[in-house]
Each structure stands twice: as structure tokens, then as C-alpha cells.
C-alpha atoms as a PDB file:
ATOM      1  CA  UNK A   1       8.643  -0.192   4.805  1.00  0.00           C
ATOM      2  CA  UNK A   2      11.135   2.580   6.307  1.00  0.00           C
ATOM      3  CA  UNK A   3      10.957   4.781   2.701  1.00  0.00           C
ATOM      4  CA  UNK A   4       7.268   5.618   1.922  1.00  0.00           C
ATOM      5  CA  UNK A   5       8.387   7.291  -1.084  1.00  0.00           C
ATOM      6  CA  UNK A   6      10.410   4.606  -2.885  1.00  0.00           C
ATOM      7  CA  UNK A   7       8.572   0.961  -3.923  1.00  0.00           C
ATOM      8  CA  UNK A   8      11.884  -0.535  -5.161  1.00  0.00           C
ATOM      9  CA  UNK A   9      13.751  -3.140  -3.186  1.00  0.00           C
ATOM     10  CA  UNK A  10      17.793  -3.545  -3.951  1.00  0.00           C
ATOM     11  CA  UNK A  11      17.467  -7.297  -3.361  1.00  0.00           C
ATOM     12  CA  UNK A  12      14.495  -7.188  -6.552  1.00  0.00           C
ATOM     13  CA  UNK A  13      15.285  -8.978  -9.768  1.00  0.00           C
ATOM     14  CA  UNK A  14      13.969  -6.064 -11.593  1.00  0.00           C
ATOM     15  CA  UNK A  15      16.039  -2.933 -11.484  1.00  0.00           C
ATOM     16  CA  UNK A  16      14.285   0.505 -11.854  1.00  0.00           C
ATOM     17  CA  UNK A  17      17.605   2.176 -13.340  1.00  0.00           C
ATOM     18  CA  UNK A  18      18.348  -0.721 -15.497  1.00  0.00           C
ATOM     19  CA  UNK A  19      14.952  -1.054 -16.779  1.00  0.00           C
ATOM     20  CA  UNK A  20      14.276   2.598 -17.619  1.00  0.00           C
ATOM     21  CA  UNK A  21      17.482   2.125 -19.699  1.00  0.00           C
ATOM     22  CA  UNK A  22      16.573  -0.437 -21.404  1.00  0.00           C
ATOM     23  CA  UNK A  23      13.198   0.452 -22.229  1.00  0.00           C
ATOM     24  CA  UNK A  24      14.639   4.079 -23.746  1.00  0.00           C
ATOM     25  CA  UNK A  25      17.333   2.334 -25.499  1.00  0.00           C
ATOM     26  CA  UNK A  26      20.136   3.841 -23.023  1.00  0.00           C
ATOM     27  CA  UNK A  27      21.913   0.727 -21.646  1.00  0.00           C
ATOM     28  CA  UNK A  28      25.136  -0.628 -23.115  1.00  0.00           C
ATOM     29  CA  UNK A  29      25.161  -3.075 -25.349  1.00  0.00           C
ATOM     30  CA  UNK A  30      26.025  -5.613 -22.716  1.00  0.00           C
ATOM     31  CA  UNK A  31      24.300  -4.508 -19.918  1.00  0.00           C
ATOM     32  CA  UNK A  32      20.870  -4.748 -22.204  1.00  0.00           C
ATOM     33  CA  UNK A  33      21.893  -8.319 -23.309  1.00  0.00           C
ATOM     34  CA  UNK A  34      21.987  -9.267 -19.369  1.00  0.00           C
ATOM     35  CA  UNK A  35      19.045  -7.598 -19.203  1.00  0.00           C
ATOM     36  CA  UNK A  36      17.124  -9.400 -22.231  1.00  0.00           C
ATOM     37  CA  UNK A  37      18.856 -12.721 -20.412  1.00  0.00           C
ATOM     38  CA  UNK A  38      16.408 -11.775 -17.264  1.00  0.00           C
ATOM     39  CA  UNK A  39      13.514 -11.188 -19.516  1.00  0.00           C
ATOM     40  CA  UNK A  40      13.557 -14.368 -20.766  1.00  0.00           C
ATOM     41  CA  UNK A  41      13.692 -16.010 -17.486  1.00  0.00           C
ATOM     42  CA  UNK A  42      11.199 -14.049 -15.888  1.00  0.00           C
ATOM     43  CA  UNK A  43       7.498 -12.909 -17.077  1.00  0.00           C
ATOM     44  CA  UNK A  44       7.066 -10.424 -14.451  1.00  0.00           C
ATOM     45  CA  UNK A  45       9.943  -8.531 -16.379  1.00  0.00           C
ATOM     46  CA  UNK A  46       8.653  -8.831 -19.932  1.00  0.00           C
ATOM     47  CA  UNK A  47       5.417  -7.498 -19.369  1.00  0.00           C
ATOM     48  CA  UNK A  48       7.107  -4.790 -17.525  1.00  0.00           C
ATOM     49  CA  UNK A  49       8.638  -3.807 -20.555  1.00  0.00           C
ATOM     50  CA  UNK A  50       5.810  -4.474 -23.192  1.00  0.00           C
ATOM     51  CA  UNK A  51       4.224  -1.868 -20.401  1.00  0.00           C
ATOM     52  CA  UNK A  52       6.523   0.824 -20.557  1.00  0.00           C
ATOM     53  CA  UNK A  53       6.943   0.721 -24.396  1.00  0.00           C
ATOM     54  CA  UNK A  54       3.449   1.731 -24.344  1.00  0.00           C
ATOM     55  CA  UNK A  55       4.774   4.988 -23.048  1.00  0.00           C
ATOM     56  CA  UNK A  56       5.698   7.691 -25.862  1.00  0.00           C
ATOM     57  CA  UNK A  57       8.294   9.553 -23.721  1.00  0.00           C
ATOM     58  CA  UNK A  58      10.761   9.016 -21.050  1.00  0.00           C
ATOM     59  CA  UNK A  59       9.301  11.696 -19.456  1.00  0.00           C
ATOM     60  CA  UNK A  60       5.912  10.582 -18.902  1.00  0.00           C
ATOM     61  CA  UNK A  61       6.691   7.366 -17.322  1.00  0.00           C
ATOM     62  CA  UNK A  62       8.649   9.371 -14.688  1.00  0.00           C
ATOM     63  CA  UNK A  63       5.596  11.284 -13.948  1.00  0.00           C
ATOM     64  CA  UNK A  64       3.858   8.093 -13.842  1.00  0.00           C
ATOM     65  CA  UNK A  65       5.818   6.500 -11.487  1.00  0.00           C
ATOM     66  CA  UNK A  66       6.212   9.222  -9.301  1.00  0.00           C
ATOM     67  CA  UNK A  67       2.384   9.998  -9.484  1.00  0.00           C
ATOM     68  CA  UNK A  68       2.012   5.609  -8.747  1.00  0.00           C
ATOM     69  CA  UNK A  69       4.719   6.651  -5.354  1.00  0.00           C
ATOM     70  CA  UNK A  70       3.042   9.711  -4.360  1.00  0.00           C
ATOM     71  CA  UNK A  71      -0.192   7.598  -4.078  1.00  0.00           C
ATOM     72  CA  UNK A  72       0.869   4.818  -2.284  1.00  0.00           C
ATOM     73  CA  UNK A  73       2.448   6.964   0.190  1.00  0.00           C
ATOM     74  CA  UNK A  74      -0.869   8.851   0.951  1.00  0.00           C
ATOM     75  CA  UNK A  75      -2.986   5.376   1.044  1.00  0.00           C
ATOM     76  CA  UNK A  76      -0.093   4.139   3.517  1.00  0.00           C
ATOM     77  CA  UNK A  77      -0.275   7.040   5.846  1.00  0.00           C
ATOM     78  CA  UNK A  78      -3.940   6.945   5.497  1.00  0.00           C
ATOM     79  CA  UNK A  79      -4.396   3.594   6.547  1.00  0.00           C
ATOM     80  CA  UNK A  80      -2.437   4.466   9.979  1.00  0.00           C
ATOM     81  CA  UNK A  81      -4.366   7.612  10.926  1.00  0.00           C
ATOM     82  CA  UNK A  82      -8.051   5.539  10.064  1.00  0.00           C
ATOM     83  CA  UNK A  83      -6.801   2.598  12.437  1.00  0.00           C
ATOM     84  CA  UNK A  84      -5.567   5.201  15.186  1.00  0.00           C
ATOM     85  CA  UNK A  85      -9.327   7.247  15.055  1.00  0.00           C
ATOM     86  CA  UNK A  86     -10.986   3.968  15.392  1.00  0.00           C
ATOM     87  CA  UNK A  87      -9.434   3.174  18.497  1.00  0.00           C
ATOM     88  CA  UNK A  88     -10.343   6.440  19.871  1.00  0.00           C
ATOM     89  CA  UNK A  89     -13.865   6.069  18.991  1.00  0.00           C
ATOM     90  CA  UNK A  90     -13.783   2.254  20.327  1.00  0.00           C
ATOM     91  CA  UNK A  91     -13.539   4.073  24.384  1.00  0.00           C
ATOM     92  CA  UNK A  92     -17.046   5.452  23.553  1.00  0.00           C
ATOM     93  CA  UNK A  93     -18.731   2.306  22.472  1.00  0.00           C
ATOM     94  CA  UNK A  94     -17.196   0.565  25.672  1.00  0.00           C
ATOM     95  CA  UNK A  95     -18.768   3.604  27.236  1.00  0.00           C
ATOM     96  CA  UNK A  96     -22.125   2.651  25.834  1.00  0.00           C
ATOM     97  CA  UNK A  97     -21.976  -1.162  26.220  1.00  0.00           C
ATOM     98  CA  UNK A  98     -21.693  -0.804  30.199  1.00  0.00           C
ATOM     99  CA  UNK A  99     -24.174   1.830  30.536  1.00  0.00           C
ATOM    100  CA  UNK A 100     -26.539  -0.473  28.620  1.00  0.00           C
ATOM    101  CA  UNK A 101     -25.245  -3.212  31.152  1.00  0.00           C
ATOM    102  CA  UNK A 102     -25.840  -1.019  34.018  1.00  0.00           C
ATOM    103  CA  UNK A 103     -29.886  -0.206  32.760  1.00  0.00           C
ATOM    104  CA  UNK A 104     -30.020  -3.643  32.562  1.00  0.00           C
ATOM    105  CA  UNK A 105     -29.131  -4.505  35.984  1.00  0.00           C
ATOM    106  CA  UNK A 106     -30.474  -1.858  37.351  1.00  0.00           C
ATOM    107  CA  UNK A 107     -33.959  -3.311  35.835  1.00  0.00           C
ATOM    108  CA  UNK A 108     -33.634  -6.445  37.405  1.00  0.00           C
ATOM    109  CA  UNK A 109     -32.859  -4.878  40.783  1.00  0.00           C
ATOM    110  CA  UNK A 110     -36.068  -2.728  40.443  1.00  0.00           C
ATOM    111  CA  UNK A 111     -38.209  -5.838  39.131  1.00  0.00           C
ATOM    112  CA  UNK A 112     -37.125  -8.322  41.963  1.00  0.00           C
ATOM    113  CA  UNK A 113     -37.562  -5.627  44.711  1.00  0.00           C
ATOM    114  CA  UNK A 114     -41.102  -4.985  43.317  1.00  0.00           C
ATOM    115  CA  UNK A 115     -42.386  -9.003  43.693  1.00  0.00           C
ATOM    116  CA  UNK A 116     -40.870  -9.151  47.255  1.00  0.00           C
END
């Protein structure tokens, strides 16, 4: 995923641009009947719409789906900088394992010396 900040594919079915125009009523008159064509072959598409008709303005499903972009970009970079810090902190438990491993030995030296 090169572009954090965009969650559209060209190669999807559903078009952002053609969508948004159909759902505010903008698209040509034959560019919304290809468009109602893929609704009715595709679920995923008509629920989009039923979706954003629930929105009043054009303007609030912008801020929508920037605020939706805006958040998956900080979970993504998130996720990276939580896996890097625990393989920082992974050195110190190897740390701790072979001092534990060390006492242990250690122990048994003492132990065998002391029944000889």
C-alpha cells in the first residue's frame, strides 16, 4: 500500500468520482445509467449508495471520508512503530532468559561440587 492516504484502487469496480456523482445527482445521464447497470450487478455497490444517501450534504461525506483516510493512515503507521519497539524490547528478555540459564547452571555446578 504505497499511498497511505488514498483507500481507492483504479482496478476497483466501484469508482469514488463516479459514485460521489451519482449519489449527488451530478453524473450524466448516461454515465449514471452505467452506473445503476453496476448496482444491479453488484451488492457491495448498492449499499454503498443507500449509505451515502444517508448523508444530507456533499460536504459532509467528504469530511467523512477524509476523517475514515486520515484514520487508517495513523492505525497503519501505528502498527509499524508497535512491531519495531517490540523487537527492541525482545534483546532484553533474551537478556533475561540466559541470565536465568546461567543461575541455573551455575546452581548445579555449586550443588555437585558440594556432594563430592
Amino acid at each position: 500500500m504505497e499511498d497511505l492516504s488514498n483507500i481507492w484502487n483504479a482496478d476497483d469496480e466501484l469508482n469514488e468520482d463516479e459514485l460521489l456523482n451519482y449519489v449527488n445527482s451530478k453524473s450524466v445521464k448516461e454515465d449514471a445509467h452505467n452506473f445503476e447497470r453496476k448496482m444491479a450487478g453488484s451488492s457491495f455497490i448498492n449499499d454503498s449508495v443507500e449509505g451515502l444517501q444517508q448523508f444530507s450534504s456533499a460536504e459532509k461525506i467528504n469530511a467523512y471520508v477524509h476523517q475514515i483516510n486520515s484514520d487508517l493512515h495513523q492505525k497503519l503507521v501505528g502498527k509499524k512503530s508497535k512491531h519495531k519497539r517490540g523487537i527492541s524490547n525482545l534483546s532484553w528478555e533474551i537478556i533475561a532468559v540466559i541470565a536465568v540459564i546461567l543461575l541455573c547452571l551455575l546452581g548445579y555446578v555449586v550443588i555437585e561440587m558440594m556432594h563430592k
